[in-house]
Protein backbone atom coordinates (compact mmCIF):
# COMPACT_ATOMS: atom_id res chain seq x y z
CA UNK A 1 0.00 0.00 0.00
CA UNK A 2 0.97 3.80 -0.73
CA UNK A 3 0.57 6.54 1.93
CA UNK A 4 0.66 9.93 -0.51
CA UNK A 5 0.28 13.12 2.43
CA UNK A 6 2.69 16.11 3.17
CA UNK A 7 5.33 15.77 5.54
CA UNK A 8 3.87 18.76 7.56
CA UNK A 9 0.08 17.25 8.31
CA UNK A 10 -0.53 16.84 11.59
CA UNK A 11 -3.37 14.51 10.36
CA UNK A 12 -0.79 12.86 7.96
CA UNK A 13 1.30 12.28 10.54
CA UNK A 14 -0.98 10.68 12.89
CA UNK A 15 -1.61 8.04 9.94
CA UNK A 16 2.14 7.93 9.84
CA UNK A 17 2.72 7.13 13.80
CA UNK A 18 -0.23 4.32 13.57
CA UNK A 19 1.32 2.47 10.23
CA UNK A 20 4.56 2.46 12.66
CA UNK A 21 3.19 1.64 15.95
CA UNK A 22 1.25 -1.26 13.82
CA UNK A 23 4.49 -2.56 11.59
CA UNK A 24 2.90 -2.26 8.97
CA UNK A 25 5.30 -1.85 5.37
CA UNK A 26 3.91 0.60 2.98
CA UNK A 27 5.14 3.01 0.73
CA UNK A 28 5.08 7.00 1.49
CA UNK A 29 4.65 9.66 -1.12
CA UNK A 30 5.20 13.23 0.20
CA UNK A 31 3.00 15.39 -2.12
CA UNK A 32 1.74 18.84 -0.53
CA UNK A 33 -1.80 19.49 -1.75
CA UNK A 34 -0.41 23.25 -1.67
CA UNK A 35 2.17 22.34 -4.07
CA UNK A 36 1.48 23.74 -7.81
CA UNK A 37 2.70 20.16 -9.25
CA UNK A 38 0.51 18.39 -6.51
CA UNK A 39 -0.73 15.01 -7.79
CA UNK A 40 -3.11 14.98 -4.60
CA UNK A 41 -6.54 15.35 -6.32
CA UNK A 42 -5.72 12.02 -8.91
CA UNK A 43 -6.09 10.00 -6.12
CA UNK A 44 -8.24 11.70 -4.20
CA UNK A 45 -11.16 14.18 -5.68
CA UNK A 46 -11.41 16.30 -2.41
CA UNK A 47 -7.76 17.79 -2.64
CA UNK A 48 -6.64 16.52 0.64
CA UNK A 49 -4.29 13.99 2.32
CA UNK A 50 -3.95 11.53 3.88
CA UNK A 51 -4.78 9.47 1.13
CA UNK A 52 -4.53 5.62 1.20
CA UNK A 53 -3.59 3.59 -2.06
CA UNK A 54 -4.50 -0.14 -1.50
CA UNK A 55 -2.87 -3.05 -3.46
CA UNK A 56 -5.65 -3.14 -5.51
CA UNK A 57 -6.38 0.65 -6.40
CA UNK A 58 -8.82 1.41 -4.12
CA UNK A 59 -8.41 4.43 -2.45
CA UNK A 60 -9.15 5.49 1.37
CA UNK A 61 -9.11 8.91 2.77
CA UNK A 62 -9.68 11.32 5.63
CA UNK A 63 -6.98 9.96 8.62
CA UNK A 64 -9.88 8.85 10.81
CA UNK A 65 -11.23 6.50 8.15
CA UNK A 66 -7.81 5.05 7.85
CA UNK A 67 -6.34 4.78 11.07
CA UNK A 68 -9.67 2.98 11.94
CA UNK A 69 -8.50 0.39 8.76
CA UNK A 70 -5.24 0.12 9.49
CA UNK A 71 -5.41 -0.98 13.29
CA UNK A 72 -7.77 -3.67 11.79
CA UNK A 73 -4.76 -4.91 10.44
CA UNK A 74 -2.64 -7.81 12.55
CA UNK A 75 0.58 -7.61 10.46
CA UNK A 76 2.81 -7.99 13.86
CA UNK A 77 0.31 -8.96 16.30
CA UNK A 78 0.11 -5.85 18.00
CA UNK A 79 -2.29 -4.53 20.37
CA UNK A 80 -5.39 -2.60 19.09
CA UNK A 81 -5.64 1.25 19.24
CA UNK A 82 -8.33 1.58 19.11
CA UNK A 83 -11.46 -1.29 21.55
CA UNK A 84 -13.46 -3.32 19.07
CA UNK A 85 -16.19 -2.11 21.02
CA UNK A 86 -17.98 -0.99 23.90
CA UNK A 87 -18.08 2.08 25.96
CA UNK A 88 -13.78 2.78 25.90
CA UNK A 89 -13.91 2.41 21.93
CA UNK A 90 -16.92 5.72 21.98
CA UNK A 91 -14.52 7.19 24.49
CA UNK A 92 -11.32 6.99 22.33
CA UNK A 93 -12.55 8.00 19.24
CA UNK A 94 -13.64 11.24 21.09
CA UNK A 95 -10.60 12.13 22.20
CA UNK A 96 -9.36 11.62 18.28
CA UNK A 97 -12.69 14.23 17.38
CA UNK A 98 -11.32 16.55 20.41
CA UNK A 99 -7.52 16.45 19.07
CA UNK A 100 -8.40 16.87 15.81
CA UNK A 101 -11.02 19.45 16.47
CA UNK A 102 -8.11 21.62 17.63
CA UNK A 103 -5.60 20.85 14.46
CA UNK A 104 -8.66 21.73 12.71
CA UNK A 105 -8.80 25.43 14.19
CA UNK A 106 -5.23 25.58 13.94
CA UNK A 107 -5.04 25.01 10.47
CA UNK A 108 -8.05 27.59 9.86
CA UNK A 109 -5.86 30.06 11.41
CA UNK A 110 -3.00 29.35 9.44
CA UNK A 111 -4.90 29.64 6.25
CA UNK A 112 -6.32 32.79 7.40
CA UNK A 113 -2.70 34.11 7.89
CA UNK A 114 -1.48 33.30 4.84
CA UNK A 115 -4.33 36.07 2.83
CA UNK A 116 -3.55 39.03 2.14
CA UNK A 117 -3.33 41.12 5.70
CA UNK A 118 -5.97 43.56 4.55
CA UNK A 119 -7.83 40.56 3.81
CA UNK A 120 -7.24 38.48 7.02
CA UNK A 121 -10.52 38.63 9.63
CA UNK A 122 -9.71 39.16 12.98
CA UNK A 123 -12.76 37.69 14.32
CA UNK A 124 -12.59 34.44 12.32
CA UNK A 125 -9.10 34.29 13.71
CA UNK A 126 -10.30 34.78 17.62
CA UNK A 127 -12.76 32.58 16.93
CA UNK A 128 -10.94 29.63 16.16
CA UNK A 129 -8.20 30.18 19.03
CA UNK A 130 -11.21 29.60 21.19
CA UNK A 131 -11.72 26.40 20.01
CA UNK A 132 -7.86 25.62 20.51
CA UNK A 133 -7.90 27.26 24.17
CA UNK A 134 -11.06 25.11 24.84
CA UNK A 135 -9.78 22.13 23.51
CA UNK A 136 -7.01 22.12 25.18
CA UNK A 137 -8.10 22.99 28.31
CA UNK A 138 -10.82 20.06 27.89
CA UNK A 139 -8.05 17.72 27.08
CA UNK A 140 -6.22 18.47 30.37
CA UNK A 141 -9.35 18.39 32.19
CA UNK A 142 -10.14 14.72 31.18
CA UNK A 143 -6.61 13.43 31.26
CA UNK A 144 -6.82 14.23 34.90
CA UNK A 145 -3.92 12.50 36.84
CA UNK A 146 -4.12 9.83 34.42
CA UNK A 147 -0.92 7.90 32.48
CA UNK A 148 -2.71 7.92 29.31
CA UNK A 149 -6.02 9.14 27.62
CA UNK A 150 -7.72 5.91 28.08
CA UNK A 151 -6.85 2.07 29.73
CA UNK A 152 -3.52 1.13 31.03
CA UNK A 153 -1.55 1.84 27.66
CA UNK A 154 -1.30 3.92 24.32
CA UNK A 155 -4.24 4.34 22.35
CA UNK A 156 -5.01 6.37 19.67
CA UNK A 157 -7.06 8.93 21.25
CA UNK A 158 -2.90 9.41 22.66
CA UNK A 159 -1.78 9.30 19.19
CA UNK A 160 -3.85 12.09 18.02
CA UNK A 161 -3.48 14.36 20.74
CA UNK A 162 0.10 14.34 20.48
CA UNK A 163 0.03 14.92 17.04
CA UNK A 164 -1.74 17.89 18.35
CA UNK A 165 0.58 19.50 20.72
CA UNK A 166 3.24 18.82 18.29
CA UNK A 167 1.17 20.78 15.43
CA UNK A 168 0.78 23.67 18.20
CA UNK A 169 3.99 23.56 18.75
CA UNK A 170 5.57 23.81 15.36
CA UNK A 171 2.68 26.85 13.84
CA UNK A 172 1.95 28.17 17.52
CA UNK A 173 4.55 28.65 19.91
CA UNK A 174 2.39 31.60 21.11
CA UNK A 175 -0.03 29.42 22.77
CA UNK A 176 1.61 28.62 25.90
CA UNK A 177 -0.39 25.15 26.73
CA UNK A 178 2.92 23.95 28.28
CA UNK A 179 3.19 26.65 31.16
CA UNK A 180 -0.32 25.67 31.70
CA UNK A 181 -1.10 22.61 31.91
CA UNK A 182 1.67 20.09 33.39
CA UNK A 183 -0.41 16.58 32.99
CA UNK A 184 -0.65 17.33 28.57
CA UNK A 185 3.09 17.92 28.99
CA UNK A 186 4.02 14.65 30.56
CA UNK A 187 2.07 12.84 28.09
CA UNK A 188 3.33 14.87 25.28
CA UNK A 189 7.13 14.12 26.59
CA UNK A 190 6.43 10.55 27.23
CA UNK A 191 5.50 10.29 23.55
CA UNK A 192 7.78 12.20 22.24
CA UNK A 193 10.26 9.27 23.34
CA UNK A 194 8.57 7.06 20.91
CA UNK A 195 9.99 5.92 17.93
CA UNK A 196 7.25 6.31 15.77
CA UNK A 197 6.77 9.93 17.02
CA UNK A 198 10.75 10.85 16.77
CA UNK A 199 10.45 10.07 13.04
CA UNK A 200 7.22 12.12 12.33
CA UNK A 201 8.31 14.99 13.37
CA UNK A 202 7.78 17.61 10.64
CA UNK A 203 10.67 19.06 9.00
CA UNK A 204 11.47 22.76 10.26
């Protein structure tokens, strides 16, 4: 299988970490939908990556769709991450709609910022950085004292918020979630150690 997605996409990149936490061999095609050569919308009529190539042609996108594929797969026998079912699977996949809720305002904000100033609406722009200041502070508030989002190990409700922080990190040093909130910064540092986080990390 093909991955095709930009090296920068948070939601790429959360794709990225589950193909590595799962072992799973596939092939990765960095192609920037922004790019003016992009090849994205061949494979994928909406524009956008990720965008998953199967063996036989057929073509998955949008990273929740996949991830929720690709941890089908038992290429290594490794744990799921995401529960076949029941009340922890509802809870996990919310914390992957919270984390990518707030790349979502993120990259609205970016997009924004990249018009022409005189063009730019400040109000748009607050309006999204309440939905990242809410997030966040939501995030923190379930996390609690706990090791990790949900259960006794990684999941990807984990996955996705660190792709997260590390998204606010790289476009928005300016939000200062890390003086704030100490419990999203040990989980972000614990999975930072990760291989499959170490080589995600978007190029500067």
């Amino acid at each position: 299988m093909k991955l095709i997605g930009s090296l920068t996409s948070p939601y790429v990149r959360k794709v990225r970490i589950v193909l590595a936490e799962k072992g799973i061999n596939h092939e990765f095609t960095n192609d920037p939908p922004f790019s003016p050569d992009t090849r994205v919308a061949q494979v994928n009529p909406l524009g956008k990556v990720p965008a998953l190539v199967m063996d036989d042609g057929f073509v998955l996108f949008d990273s929740r769709v996949i991830v929720e594929y690709l941890d089908e797969q038992d290429s290594t026998g490794s744990a799921r991450l995401i529960p076949a079912t029941g009340s922890q699977r509802l809870r996990v996949k919310r914390w992957e709609a919270l984390a990518d809720g707030i790349i979502d305002a993120c990259v609205a904000i970016y997009l924004e910022r990249k018009r022409p100033e005189s063009q730019q609406s400040k109000e748009w722009i607050e309006r999204q950085q309440k939905k990242i200041d809410q997030g966040v502070q939501a995030a923190a508030s379930d996390l609690g004292d706990k090791s990790w989002c949900e259960g006794d190990s990684m999941t990807l409700a984990d996955i996705a918020l660190g792709c997260a922080f590390g998204y606010l990190d790289a476009r928005f040093p300016e939000v200062k979630w890390r003086d704030t909130y100490p419990n999203l910064v040990r989980l972000a540092n614990k999975l930072a150690e990760r291989q499959s986080f170490k080589t995600t990390v978007a190029p500067n």
